[in-house]
Protein backbone atom coordinates (compact mmCIF):
# COMPACT_ATOMS: atom_id res chain seq x y z
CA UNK A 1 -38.01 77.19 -15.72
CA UNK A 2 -34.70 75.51 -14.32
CA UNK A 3 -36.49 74.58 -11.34
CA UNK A 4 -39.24 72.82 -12.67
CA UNK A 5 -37.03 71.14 -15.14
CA UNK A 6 -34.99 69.76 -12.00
CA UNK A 7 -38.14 68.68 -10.39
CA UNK A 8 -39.58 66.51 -13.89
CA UNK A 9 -36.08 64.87 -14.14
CA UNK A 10 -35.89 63.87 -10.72
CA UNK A 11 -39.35 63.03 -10.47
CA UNK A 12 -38.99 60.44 -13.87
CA UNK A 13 -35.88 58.63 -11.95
CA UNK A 14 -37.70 57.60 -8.94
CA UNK A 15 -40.62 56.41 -11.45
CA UNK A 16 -37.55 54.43 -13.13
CA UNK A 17 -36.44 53.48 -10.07
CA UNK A 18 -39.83 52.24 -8.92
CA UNK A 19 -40.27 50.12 -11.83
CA UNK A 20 -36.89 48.56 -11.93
CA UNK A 21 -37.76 47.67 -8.44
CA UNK A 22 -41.10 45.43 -9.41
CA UNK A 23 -39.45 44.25 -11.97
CA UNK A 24 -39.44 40.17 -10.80
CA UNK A 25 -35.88 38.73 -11.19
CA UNK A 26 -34.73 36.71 -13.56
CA UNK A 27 -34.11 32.99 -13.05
CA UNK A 28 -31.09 31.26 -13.22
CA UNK A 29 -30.53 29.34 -16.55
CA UNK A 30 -30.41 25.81 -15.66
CA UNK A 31 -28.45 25.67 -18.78
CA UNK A 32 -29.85 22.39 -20.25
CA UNK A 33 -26.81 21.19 -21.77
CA UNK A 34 -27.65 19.03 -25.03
CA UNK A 35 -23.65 18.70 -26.11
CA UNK A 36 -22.60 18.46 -29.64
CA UNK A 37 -19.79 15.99 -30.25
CA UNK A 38 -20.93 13.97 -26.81
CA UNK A 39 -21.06 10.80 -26.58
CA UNK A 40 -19.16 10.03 -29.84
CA UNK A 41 -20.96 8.60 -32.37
CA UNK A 42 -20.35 4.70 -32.53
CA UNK A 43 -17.47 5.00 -35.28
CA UNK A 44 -15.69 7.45 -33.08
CA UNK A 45 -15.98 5.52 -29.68
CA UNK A 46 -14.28 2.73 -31.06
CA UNK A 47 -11.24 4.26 -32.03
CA UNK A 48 -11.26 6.15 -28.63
CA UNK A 49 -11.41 2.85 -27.24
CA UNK A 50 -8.43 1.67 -29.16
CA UNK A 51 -6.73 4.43 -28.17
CA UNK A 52 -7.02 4.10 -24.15
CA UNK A 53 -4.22 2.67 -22.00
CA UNK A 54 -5.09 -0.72 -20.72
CA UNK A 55 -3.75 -1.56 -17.08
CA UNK A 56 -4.97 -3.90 -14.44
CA UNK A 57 -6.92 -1.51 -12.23
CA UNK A 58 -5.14 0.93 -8.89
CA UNK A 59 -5.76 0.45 -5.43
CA UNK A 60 -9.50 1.28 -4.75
CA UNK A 61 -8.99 0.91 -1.08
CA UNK A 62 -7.26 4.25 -0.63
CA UNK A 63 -10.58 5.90 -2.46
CA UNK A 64 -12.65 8.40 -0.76
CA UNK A 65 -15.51 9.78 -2.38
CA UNK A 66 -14.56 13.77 -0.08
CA UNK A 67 -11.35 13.47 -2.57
CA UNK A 68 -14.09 14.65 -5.22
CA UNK A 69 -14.78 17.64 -3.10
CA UNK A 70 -18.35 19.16 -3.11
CA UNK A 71 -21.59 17.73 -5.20
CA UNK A 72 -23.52 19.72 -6.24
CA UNK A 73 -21.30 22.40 -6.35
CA UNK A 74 -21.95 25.39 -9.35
CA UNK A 75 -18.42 26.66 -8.96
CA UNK A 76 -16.51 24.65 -11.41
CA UNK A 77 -15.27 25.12 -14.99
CA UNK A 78 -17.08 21.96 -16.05
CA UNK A 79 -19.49 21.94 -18.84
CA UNK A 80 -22.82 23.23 -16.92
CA UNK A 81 -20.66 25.51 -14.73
CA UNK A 82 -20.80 28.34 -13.41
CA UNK A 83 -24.48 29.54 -14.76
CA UNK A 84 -26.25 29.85 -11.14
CA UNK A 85 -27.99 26.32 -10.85
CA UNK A 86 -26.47 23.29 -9.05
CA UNK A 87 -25.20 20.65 -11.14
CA UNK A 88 -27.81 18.21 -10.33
CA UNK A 89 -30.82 20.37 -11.20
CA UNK A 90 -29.07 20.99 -14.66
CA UNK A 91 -29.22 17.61 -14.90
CA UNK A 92 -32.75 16.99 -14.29
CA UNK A 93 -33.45 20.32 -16.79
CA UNK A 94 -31.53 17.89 -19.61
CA UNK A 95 -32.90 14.55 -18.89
CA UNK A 96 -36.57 14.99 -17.85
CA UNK A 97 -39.15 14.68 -20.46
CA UNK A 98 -41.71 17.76 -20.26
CA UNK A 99 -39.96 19.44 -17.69
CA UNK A 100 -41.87 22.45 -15.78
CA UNK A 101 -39.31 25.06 -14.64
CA UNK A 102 -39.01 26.78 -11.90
CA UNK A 103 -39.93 30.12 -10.64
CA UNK A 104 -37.99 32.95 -10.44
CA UNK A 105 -34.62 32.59 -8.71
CA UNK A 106 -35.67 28.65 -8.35
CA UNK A 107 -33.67 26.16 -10.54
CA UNK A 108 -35.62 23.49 -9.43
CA UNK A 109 -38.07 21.82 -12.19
CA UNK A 110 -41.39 21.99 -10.75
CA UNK A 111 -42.27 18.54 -12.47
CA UNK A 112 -41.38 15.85 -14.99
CA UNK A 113 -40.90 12.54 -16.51
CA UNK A 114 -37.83 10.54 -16.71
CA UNK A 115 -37.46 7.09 -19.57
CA UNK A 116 -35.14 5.56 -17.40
CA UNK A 117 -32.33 4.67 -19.72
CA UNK A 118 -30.61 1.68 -17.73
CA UNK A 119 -34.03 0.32 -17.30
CA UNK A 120 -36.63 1.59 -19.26
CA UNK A 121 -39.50 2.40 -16.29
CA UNK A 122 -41.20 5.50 -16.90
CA UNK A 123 -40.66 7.22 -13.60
CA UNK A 124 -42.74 10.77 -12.28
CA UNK A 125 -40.60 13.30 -10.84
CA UNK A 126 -41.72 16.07 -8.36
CA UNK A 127 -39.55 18.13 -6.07
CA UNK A 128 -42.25 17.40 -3.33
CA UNK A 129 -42.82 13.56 -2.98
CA UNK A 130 -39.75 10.83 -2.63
CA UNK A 131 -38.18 10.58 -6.13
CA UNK A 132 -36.60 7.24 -7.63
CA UNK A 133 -34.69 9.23 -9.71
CA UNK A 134 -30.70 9.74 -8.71
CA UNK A 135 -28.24 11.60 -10.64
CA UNK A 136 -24.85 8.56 -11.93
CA UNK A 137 -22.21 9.46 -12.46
CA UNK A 138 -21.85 6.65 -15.59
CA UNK A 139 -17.93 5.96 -14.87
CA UNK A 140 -18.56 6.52 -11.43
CA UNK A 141 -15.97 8.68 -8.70
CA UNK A 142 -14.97 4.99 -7.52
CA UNK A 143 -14.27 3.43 -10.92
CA UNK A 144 -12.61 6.69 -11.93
CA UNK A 145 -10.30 6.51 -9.09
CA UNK A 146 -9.29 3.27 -9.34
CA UNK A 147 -8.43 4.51 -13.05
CA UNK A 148 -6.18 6.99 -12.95
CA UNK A 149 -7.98 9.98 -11.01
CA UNK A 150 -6.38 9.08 -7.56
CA UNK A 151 -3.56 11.05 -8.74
CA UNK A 152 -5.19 14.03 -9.80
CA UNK A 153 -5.36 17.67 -8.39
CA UNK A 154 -8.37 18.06 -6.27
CA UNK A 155 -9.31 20.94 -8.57
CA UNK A 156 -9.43 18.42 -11.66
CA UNK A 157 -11.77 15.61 -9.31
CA UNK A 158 -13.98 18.35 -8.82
CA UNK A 159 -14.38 19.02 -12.26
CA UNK A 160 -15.02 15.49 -13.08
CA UNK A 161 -17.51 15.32 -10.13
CA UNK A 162 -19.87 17.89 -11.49
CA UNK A 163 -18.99 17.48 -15.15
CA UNK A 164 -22.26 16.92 -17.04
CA UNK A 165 -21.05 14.73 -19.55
CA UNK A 166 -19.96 12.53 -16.97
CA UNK A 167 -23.57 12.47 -15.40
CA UNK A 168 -27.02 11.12 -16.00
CA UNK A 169 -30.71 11.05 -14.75
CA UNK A 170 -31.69 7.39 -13.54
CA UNK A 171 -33.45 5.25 -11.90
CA UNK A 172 -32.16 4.96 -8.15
CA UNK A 173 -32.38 1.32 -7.64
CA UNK A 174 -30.34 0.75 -11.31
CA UNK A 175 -27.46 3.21 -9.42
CA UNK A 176 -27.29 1.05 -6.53
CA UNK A 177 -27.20 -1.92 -8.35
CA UNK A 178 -24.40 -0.55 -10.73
CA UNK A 179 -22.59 1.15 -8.00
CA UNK A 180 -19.20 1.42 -9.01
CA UNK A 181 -18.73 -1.36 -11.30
CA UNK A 182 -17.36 -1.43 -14.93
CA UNK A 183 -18.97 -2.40 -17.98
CA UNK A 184 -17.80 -6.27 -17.01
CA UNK A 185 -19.52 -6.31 -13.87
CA UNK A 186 -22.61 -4.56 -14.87
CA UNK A 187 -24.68 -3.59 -17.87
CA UNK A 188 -27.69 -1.45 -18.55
CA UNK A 189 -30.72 -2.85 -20.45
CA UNK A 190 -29.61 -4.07 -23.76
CA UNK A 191 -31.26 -1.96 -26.14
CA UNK A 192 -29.20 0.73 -24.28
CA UNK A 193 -25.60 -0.83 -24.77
CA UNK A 194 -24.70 0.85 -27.65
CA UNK A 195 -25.16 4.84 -25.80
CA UNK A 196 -23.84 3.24 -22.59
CA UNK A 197 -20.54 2.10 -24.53
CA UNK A 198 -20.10 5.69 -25.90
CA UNK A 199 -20.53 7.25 -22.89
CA UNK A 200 -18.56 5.07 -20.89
CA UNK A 201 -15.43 5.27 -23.93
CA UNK A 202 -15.50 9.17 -24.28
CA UNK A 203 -15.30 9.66 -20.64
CA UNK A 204 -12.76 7.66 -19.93
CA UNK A 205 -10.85 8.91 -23.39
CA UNK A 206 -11.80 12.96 -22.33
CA UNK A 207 -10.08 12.22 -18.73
CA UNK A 208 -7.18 10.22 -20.56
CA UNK A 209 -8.68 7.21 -17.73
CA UNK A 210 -7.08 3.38 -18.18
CA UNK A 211 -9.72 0.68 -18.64
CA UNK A 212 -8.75 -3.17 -17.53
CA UNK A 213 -8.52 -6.02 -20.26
CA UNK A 214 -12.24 -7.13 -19.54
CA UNK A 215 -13.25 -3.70 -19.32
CA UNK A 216 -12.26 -2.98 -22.89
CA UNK A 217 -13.39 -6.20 -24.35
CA UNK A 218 -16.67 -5.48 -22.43
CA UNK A 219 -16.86 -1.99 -24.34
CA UNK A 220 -15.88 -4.02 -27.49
CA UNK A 221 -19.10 -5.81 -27.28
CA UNK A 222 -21.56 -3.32 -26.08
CA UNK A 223 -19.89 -1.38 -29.33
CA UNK A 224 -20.81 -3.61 -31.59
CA UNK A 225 -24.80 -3.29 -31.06
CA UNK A 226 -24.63 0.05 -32.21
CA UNK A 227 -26.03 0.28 -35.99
């Protein structure tokens, strides 16, 4: 009776095991960050804009966009972190309009639509054809730099590097043309001023970031379209 109790227990953990075994993986969660409290609201933004430092802007000729270490990396303590998908494909999970996910183990949307917010164009993503779309960084590594983040640790411009907050889904030729400028050198659309000022203000007040005297006045007026 021992014996063939042995040989039923044994035999019902290799049919575990079995099934464990086809048991597909699970995927990654891309984590598709909708954050509560970001951007401020309009009401908020403006005293975070009242509260920044104002100073004429640092030397932008000693930047170097290595000094932000690795993009995409998954390995930071920034919102999005550390959850097994790179920080651009969290992005795209958070900004794409009917997004198809991936398979298993793939954090890659299979397909989507992004409403370009610096532009408005409706623009078709798939992982297999040439995209328009590029992941910003709104106060890009550049502008940060030349703001105060030249003399942080290089575990802190890694942070801000991947930091969703600090990132959006849009369209590439908008990127280029905004490149590293500030809010006084270049503006979205207008009907988006009012988000693009909130964004821009709580980054720069979350990584305690200077703005320049046209800068802020810039922000002042982008601001004031919001309802």
């Amino acid at each position: 009776m021992a014996r063939r109790t042995a040989v039923l227990l044994v035999s019902l953990a290799v049919a575990t095991s079995c099934h464990r075994a086809e048991t597909p993986p699970e995927r990654p969660s891309p984590v598709p960050l909708i954050r509560h409290g970001f951007p401020p609201d309009a009401d908020r933004a403006r005293r975070q804009l009242d509260g920044l430092t104002v100073a004429r802007a640092g030397d932008g000729e000693a930047y170097q966009r290595v000094a932000f270490g690795e993009t995409w990396t998954d390995e930071t303590d920034a919102p999005g972190g550390r959850n097994g998908c790179d920080t651009r494909d969290d992005v795209l999970h958070r900004d794409l309009a009917a997004a198809e996910p991936g398979g298993p183990e793939d954090c890659v949307p299979r397909s989507g639509v992004l409403h370009d917010p610096y532009t408005g164009r409706v623009l078709p993503y798939s992982p297999r054809t040439a995209s328009r779309i590029e992941t910003d960084h709104v106060v890009a590594l550049g502008a940060a730099w030349r703001a105060g983040a030249w003399a942080w640790t290089p575990e802190q411009r890694l942070t801000y590097a991947n930091d969703l907050d600090v990132l959006l889904a849009v369209d590439g030729q908008a990127n280029h043309d905004k490149s590293s400028r500030t809010p006084d050198q270049w503006k979205p659309r207008r009907a988006y001023w009012c988000e693009y000022g909130r964004r821009w203000t709580g980054i720069k007040s979350k990584y305690a970031l200077t703005v320049t005297p046209s800068e802020k006045a810039a922000l002042h007026e982008m601001l004031g379209t919001c309802p």
